[in-house]
N, C-alpha and C. Protein backbone atom coordinates (compact mmCIF):
# COMPACT_ATOMS: atom_id res chain seq x y z
N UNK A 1 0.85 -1.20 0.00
CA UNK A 1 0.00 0.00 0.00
C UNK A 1 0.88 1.25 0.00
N UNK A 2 0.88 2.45 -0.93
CA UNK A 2 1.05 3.26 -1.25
C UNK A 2 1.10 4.63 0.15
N UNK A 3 1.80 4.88 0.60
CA UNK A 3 2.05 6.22 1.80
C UNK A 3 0.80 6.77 1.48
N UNK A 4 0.73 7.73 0.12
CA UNK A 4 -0.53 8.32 -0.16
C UNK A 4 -2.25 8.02 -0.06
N UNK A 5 -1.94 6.67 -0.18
CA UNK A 5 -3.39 5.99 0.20
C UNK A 5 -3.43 5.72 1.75
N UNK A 6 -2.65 5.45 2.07
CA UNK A 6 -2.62 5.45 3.58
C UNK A 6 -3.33 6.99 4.67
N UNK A 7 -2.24 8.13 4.19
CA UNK A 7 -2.77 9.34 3.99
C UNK A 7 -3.71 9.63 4.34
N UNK A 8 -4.75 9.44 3.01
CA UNK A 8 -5.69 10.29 2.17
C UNK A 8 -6.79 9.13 3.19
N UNK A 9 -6.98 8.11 3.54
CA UNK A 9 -7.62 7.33 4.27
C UNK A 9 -7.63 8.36 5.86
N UNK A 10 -6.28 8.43 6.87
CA UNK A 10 -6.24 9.24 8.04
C UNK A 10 -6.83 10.63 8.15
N UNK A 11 -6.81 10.95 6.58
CA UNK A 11 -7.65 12.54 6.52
C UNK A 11 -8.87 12.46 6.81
N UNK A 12 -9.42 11.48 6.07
CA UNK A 12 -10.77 11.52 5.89
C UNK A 12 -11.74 10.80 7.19
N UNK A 13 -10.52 10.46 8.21
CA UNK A 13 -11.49 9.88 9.05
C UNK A 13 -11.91 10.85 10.35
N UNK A 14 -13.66 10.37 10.87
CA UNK A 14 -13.69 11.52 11.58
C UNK A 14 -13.75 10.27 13.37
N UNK A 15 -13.32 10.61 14.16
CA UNK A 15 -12.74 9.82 15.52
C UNK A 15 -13.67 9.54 16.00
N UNK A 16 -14.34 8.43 16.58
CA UNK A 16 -15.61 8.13 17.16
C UNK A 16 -15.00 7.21 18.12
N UNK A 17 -15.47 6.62 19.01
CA UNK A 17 -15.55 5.56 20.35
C UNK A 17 -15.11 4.64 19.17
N UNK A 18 -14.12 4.18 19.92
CA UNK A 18 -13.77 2.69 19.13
C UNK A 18 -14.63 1.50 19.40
N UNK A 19 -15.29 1.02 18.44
CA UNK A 19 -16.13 -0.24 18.48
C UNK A 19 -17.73 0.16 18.92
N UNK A 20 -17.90 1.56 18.68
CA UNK A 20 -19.30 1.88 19.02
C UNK A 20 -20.07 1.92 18.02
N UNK A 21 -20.20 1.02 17.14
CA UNK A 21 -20.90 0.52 15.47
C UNK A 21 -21.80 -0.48 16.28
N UNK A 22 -21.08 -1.34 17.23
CA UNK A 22 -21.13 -2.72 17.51
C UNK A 22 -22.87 -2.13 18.69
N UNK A 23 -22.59 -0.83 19.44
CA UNK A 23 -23.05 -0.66 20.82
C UNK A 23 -24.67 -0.73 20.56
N UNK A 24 -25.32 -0.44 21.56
CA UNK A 24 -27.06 -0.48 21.36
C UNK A 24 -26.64 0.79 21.67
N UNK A 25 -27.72 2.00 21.13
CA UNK A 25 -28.28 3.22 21.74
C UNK A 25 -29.43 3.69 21.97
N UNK A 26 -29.20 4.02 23.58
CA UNK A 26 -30.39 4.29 24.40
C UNK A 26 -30.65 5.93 24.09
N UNK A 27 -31.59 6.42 24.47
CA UNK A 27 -32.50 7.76 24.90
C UNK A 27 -32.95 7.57 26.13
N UNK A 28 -33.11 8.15 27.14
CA UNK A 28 -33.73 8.64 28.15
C UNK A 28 -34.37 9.92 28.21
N UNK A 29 -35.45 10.37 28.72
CA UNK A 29 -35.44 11.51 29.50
C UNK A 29 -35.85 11.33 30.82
N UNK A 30 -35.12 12.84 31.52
CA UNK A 30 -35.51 12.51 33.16
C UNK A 30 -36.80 13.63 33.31
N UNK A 31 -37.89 13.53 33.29
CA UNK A 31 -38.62 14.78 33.29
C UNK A 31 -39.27 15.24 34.88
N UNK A 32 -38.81 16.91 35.02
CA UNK A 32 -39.00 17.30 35.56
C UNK A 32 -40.88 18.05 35.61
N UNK A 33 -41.46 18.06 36.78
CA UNK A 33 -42.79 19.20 36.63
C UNK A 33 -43.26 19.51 38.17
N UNK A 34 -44.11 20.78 38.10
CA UNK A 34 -44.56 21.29 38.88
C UNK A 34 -45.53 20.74 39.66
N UNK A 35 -45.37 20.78 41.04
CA UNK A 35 -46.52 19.95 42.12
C UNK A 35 -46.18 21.49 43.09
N UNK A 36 -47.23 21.20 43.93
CA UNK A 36 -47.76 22.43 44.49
C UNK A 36 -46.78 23.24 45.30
N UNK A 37 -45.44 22.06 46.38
CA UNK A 37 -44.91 22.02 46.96
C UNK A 37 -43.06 22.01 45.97
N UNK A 38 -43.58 22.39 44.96
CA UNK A 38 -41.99 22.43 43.89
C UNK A 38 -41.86 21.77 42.90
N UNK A 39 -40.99 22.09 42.40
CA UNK A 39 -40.01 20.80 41.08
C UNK A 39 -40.37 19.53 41.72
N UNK A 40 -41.06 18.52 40.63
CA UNK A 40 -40.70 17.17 41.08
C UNK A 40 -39.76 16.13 40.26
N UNK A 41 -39.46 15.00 40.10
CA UNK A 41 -38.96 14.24 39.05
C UNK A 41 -39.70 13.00 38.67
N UNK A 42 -39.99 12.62 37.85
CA UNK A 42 -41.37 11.63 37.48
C UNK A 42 -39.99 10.57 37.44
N UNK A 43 -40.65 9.24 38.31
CA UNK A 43 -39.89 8.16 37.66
C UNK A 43 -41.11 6.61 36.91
N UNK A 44 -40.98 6.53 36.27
CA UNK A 44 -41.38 4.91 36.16
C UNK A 44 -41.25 3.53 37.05
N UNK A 45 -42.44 2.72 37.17
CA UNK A 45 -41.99 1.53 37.43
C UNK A 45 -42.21 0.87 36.33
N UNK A 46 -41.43 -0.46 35.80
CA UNK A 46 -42.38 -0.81 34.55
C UNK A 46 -42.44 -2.15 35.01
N UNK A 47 -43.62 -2.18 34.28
CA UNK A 47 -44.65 -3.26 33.85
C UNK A 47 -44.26 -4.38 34.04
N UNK A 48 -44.94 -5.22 34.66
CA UNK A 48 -43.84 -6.91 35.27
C UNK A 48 -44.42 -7.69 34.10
N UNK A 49 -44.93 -7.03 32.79
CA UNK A 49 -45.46 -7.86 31.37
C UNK A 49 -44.36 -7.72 30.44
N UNK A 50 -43.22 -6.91 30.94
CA UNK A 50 -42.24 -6.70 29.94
C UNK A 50 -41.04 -7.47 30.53
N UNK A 51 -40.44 -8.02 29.37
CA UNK A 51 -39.34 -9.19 29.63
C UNK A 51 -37.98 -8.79 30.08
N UNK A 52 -37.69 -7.54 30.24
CA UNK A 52 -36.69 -6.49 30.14
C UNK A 52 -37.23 -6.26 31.70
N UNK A 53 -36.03 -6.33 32.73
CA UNK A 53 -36.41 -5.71 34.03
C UNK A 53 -37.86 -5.38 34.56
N UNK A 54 -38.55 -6.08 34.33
CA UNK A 54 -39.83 -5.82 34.74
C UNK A 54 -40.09 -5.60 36.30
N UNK A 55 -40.92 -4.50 36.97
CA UNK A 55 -41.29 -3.72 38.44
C UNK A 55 -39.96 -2.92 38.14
N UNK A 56 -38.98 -2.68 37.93
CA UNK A 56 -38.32 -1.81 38.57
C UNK A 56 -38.07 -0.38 38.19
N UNK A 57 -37.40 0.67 38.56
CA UNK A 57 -37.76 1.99 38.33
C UNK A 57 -36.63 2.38 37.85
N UNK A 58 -37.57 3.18 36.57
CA UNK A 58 -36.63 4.01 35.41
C UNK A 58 -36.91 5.34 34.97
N UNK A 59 -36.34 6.05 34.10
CA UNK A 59 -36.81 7.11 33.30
C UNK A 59 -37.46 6.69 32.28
N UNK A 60 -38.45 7.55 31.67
CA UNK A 60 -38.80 6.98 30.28
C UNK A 60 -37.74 7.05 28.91
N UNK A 61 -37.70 6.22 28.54
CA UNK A 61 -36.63 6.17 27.46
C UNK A 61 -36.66 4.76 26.54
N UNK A 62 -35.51 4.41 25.52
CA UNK A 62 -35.36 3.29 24.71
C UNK A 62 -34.75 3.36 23.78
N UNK A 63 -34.77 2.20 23.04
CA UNK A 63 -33.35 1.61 21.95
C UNK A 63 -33.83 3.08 20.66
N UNK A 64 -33.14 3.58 20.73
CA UNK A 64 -32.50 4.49 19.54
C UNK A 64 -32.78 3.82 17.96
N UNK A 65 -34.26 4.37 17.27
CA UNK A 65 -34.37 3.68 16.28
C UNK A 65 -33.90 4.48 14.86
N UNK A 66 -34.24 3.60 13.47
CA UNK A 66 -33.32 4.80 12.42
C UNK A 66 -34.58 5.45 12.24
N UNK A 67 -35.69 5.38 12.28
CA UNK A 67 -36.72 6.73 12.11
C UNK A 67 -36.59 7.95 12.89
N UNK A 68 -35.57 8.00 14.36
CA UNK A 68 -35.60 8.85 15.02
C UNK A 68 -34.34 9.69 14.25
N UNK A 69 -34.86 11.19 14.36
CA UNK A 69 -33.81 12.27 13.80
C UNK A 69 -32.55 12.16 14.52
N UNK A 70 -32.11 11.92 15.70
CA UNK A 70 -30.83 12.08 16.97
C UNK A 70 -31.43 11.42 17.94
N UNK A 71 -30.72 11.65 18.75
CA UNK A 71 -30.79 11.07 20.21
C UNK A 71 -31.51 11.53 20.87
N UNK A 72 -32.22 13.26 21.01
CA UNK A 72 -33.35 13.57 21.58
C UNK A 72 -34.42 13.31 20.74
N UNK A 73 -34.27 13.18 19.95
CA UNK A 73 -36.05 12.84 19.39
C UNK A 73 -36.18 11.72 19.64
N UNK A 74 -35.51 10.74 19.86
CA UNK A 74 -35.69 9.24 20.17
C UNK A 74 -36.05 9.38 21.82
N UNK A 75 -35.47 10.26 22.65
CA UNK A 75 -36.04 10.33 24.02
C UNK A 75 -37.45 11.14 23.83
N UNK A 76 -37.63 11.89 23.32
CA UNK A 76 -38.85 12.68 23.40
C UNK A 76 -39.92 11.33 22.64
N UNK A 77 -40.05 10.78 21.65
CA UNK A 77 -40.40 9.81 21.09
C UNK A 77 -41.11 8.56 21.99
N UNK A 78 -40.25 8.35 23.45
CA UNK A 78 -40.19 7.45 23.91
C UNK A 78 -40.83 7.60 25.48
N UNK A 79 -40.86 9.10 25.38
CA UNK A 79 -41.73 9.39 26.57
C UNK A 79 -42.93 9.56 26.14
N UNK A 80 -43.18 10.39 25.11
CA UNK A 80 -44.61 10.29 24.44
C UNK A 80 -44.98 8.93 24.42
N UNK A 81 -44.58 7.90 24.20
CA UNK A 81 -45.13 6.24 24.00
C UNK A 81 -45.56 6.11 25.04
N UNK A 82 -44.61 6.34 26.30
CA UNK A 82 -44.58 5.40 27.79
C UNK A 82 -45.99 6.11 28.27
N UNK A 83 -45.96 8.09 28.42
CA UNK A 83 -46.17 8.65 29.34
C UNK A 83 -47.69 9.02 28.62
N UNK A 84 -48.00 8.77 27.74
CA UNK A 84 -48.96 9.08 26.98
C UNK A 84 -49.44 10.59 26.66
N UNK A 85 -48.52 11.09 26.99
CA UNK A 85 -48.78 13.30 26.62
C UNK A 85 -48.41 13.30 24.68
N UNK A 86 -48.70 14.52 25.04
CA UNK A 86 -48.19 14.97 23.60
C UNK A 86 -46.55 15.99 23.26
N UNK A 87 -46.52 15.62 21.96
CA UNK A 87 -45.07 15.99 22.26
C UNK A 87 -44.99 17.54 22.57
N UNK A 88 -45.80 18.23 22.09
CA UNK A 88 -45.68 19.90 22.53
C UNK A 88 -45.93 20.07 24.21
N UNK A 89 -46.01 19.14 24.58
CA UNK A 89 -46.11 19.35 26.56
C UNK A 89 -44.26 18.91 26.78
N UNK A 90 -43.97 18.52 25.78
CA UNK A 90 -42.41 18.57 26.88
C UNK A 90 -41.64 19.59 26.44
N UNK A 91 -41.20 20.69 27.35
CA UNK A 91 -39.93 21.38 26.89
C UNK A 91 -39.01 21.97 27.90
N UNK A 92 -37.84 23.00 27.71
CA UNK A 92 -36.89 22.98 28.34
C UNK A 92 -36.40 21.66 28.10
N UNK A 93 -35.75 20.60 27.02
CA UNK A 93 -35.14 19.83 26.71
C UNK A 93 -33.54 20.32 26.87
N UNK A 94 -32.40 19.25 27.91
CA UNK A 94 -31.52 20.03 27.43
C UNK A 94 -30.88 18.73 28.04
N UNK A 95 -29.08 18.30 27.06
CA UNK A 95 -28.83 17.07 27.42
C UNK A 95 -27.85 16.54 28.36
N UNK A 96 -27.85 15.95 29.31
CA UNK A 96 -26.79 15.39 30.20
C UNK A 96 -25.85 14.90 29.25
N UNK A 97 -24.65 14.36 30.58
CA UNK A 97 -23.44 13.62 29.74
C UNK A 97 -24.09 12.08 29.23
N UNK A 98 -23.84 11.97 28.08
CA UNK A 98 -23.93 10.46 27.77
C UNK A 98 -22.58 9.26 28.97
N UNK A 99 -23.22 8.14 28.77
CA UNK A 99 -23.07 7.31 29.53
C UNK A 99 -22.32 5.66 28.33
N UNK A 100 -21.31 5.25 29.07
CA UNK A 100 -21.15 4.32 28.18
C UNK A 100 -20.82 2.89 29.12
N UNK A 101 -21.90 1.73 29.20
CA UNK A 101 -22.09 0.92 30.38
C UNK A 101 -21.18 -0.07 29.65
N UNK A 102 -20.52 -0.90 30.60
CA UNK A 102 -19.25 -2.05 30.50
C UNK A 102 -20.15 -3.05 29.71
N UNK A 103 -21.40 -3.24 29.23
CA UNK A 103 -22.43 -3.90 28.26
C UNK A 103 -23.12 -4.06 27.28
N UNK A 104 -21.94 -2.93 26.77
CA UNK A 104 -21.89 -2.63 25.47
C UNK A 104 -23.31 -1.85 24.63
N UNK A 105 -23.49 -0.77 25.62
CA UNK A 105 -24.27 -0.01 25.69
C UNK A 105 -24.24 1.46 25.93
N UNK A 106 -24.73 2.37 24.69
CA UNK A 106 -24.51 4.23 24.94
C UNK A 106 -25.77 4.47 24.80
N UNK A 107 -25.24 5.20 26.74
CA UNK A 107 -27.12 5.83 27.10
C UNK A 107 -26.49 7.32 26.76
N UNK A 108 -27.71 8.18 26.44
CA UNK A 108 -27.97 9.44 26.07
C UNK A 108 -29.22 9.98 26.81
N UNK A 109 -28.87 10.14 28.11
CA UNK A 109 -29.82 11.02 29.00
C UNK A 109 -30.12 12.32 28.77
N UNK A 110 -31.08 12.95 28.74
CA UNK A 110 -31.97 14.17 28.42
C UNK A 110 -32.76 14.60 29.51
N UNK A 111 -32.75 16.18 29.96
CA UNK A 111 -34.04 16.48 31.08
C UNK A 111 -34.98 17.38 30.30
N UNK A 112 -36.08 17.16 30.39
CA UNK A 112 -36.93 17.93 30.12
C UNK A 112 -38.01 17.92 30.85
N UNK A 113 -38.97 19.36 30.77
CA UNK A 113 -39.79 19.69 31.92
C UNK A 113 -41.48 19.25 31.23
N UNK A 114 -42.21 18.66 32.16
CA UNK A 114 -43.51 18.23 31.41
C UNK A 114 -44.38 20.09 32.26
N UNK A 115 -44.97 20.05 30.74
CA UNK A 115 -45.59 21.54 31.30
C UNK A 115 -47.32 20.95 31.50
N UNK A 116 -48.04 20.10 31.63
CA UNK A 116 -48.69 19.47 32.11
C UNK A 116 -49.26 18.29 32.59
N UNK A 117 -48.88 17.99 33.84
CA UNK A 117 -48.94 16.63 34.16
C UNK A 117 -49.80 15.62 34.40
N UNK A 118 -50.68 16.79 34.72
CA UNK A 118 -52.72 16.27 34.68
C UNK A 118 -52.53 15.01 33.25
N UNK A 119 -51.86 15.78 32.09
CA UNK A 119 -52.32 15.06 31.36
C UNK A 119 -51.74 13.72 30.72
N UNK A 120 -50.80 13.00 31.92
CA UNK A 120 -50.05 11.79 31.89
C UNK A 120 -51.00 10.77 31.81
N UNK A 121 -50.93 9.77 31.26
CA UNK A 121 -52.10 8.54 30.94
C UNK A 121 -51.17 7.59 30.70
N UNK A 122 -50.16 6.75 31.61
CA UNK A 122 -49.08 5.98 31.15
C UNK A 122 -49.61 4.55 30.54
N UNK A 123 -48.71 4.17 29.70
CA UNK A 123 -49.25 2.99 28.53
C UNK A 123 -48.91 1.73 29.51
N UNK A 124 -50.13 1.23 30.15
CA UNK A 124 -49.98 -0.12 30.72
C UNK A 124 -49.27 -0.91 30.34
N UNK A 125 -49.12 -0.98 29.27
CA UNK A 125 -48.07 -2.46 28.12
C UNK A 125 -46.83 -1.95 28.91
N UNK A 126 -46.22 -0.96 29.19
CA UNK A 126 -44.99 -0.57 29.38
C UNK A 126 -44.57 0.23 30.34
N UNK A 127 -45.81 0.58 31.25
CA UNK A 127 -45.57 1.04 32.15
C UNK A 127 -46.59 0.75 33.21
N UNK A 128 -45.67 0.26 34.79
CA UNK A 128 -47.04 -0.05 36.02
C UNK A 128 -47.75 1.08 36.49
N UNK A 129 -46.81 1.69 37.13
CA UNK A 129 -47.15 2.84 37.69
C UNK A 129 -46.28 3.93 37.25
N UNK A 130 -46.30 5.28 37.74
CA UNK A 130 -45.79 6.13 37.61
C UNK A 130 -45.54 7.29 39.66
N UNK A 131 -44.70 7.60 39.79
CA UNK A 131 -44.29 8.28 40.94
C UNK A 131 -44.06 9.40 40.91
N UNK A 132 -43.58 10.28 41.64
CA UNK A 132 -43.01 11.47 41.34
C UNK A 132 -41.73 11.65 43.26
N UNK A 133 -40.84 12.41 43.00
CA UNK A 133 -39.62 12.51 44.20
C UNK A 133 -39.68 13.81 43.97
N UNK A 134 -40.06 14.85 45.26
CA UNK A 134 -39.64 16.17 45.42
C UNK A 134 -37.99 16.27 45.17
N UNK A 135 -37.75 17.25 44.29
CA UNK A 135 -36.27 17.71 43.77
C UNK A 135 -35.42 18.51 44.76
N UNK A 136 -35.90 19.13 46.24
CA UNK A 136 -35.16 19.20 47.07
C UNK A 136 -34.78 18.06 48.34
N UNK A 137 -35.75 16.90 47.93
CA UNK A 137 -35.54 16.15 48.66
C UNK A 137 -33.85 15.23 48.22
N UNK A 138 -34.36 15.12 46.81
CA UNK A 138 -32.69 14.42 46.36
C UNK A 138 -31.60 15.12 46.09
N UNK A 139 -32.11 16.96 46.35
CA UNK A 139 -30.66 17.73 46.30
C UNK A 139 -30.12 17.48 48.15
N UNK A 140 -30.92 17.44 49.10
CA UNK A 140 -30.66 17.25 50.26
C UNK A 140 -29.99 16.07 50.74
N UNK A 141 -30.38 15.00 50.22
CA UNK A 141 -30.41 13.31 50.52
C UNK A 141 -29.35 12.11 49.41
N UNK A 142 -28.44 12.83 49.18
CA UNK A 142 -27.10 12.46 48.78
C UNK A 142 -27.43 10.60 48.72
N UNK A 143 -26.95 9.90 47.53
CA UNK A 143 -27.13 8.49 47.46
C UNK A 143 -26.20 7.53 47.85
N UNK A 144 -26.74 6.70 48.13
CA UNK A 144 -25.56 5.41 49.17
C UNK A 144 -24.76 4.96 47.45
N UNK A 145 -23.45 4.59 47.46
CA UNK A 145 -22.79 3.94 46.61
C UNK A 145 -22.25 2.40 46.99
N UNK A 146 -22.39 1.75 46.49
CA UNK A 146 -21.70 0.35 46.68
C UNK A 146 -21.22 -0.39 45.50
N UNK A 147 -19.85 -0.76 45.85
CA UNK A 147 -18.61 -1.35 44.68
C UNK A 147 -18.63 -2.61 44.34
N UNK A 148 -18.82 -3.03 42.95
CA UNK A 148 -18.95 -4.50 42.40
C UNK A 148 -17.72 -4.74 42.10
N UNK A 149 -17.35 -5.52 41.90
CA UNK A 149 -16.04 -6.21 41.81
C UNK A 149 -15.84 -7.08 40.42
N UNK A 150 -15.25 -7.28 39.38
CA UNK A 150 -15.41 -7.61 38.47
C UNK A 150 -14.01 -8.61 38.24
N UNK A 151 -14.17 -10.12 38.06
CA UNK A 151 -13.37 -11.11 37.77
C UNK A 151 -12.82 -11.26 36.19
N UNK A 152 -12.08 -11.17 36.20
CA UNK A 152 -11.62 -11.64 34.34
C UNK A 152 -11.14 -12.82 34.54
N UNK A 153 -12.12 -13.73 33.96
CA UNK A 153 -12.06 -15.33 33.55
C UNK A 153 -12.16 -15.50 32.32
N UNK A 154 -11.21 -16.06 31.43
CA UNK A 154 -10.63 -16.10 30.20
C UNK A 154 -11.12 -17.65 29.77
N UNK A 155 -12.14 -18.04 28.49
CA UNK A 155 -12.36 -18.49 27.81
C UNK A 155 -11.19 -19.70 28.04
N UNK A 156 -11.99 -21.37 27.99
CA UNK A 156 -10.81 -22.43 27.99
C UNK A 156 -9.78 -22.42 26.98
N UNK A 157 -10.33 -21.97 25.80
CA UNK A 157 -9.17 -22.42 24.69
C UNK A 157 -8.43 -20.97 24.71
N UNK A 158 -8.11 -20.14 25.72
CA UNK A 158 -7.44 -18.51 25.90
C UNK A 158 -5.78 -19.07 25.39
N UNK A 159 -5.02 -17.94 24.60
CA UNK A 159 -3.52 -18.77 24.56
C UNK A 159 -3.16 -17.81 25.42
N UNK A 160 -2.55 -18.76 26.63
CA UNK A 160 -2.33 -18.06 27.70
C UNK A 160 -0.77 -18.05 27.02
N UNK A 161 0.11 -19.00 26.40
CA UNK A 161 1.56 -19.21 26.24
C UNK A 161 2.17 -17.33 24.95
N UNK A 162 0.60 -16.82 24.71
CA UNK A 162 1.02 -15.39 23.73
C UNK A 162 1.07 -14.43 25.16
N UNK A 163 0.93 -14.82 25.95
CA UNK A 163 0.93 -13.43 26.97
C UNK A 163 2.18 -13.43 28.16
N UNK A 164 2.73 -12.54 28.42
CA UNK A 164 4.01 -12.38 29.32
C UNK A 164 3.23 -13.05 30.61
N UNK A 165 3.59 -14.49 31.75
CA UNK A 165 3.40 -14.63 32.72
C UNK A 165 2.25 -15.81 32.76
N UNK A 166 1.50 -16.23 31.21
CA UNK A 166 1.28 -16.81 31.24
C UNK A 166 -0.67 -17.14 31.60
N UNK A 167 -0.86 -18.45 32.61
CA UNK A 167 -1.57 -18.27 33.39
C UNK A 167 -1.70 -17.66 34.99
N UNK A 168 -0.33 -17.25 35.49
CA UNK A 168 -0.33 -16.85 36.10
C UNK A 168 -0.13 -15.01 35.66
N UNK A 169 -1.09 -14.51 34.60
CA UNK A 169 -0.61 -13.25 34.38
C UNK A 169 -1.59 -12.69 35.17
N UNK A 170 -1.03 -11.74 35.42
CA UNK A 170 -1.86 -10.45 36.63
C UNK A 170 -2.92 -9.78 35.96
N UNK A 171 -4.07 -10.35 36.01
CA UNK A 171 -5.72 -9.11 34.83
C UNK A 171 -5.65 -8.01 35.79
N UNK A 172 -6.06 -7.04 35.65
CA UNK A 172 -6.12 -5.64 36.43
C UNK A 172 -7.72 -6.09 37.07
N UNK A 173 -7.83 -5.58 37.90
CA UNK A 173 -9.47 -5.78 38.70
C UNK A 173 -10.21 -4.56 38.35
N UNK A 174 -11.14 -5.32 37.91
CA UNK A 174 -12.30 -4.09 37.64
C UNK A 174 -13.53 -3.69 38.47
N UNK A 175 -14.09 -2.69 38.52
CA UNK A 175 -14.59 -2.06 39.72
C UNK A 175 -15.91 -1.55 38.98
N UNK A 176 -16.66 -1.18 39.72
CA UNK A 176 -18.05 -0.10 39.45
C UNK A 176 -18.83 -0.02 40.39
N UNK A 177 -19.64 1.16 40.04
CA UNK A 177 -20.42 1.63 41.21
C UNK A 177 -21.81 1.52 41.08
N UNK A 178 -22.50 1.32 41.79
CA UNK A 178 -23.82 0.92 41.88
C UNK A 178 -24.18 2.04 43.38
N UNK A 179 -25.12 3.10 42.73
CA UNK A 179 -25.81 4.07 43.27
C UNK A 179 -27.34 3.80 43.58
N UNK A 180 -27.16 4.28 44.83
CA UNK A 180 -29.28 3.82 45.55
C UNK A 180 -29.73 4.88 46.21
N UNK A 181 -30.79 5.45 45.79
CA UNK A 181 -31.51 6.45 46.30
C UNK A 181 -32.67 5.50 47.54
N UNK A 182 -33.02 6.37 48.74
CA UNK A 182 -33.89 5.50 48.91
C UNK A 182 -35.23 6.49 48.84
N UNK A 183 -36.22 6.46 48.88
CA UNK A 183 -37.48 7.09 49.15
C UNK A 183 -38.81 6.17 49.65
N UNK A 184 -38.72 6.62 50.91
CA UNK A 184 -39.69 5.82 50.83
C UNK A 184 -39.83 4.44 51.52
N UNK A 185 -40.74 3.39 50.65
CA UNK A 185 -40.25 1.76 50.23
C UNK A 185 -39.74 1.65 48.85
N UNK A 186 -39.52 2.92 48.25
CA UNK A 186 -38.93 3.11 46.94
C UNK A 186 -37.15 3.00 47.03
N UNK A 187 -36.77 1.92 45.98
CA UNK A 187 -35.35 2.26 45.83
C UNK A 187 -34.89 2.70 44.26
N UNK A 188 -34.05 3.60 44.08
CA UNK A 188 -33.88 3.75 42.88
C UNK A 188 -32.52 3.61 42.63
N UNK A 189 -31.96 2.77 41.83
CA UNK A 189 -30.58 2.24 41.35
C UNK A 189 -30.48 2.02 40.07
N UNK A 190 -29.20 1.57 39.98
CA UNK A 190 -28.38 1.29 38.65
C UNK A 190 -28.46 2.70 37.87
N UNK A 191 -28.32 2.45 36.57
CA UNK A 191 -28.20 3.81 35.42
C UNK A 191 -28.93 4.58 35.89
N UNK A 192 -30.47 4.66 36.58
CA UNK A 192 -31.19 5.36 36.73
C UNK A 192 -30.29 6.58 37.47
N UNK A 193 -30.41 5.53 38.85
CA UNK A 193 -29.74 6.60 39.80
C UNK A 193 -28.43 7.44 39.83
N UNK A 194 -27.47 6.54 39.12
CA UNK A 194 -26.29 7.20 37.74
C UNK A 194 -26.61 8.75 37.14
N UNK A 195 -27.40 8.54 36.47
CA UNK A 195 -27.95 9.33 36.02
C UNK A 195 -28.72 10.79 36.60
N UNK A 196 -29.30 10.29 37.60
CA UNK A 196 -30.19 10.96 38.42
C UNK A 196 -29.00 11.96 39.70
N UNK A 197 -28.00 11.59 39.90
CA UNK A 197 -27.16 11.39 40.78
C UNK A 197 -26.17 12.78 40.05
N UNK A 198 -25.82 12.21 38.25
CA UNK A 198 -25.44 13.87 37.47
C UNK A 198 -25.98 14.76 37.39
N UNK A 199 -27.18 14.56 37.31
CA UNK A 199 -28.07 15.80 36.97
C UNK A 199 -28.16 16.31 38.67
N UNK A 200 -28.39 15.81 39.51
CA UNK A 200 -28.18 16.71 40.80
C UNK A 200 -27.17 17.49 41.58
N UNK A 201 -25.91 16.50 40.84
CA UNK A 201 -24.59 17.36 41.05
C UNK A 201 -24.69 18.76 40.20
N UNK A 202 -25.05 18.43 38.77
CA UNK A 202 -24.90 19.68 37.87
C UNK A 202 -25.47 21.00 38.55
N UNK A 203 -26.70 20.26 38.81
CA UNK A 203 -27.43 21.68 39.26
C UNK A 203 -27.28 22.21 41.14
N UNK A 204 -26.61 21.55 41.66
CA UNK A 204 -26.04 21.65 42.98
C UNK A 204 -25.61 23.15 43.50
């Protein structure tokens, strides 16, 4: 191969996450609205009819389809499904940091404010209930963290004899955090509370 083709290939490329062709992409939004007593934050429980984590509590959101324009229209898209409003009731849209989970998965969290909540009618198929958490309660009430521990166990046929040390080579230990809000008899964890956990620092 030719220097010049080599080149003219490095020009033209534009830098993305390595191996994020392969990833699923999520949408979320976290939506915020007015209750008498302040800002609240709507969470989901979903539906113990869905095969996907069923009872437990989320934002409304989902898999990133090619009809959606970006990553917020696929969250706005996906709250309209769950939450049953219309799309001109959500605004103040504006986007958190994306998220990239060890599961080969890029979430794209979004907050936006529902400007009427009377008129929520959540889609049974996909959603149980619906809640709401006063927003000074979780700027006050800081979340418990607890550390998973992650083993690297290597496939039987691994060639351990290509690697310096062998089977006795040293894997680095991998770590993560698992965040829990409590409210309640309500717990809110994993990405959710990830999630929920940035957006309260931001605005802190």
């Amino acid at each position: 191969m030719e220097l010049e083709t080599v080149l003219t290939k490095l020009k033209g490329h534009t830098p993305k996450i390595l191996g994020s062709e392969r990833f699923s992409k999520y949408a979320i939004l976290l939506p915020l609205l007015q209750k008498e007593d302040g800002i609240h934050v709507l969470f989901e429980v979903r539906s113990l009819e869905l095969r996907s984590q069923p009872g437990e509590i989320c934002f409304p959101g989902g898999k990133i389809d090619s009809q959606d324009l970006d990553e917020m229209d696929a969250a706005i898209r996906e709250t309209v499904e769950e939450l049953g409003i219309i799309k001109e009731e959500i605004t103040e849209i504006y986007p958190l940091d994306y998220m990239i989970s060890p599961f080969g998965m890029i979430l794209y969290p979004f907050v936006g404010y529902i400007n009427r909540p009377d008129e929520i009618h959540p889609n049974p198929m996909e959603v149980g209930e619906i809640f709401t958490v006063p927003l000074t309660y979780l700027i006050k009430n800081s979340p418990e963290i607890y550390r998973i521990h992650f083993k690297a166990v290597p496939e039987g046929d691994f060639p351990y004899d290509l690697i310096p040390g062998g089977e006795k080579y040293n894997w680095r230990t991998r770590e993560s955090e698992e965040y829990f809000y409590r409210y309640g008899d309500r717990a809110i964890w994993g990405l959710t509370a990830r999630i929920l956990a940035h957006f309260i620092e931001m605005i802190r």
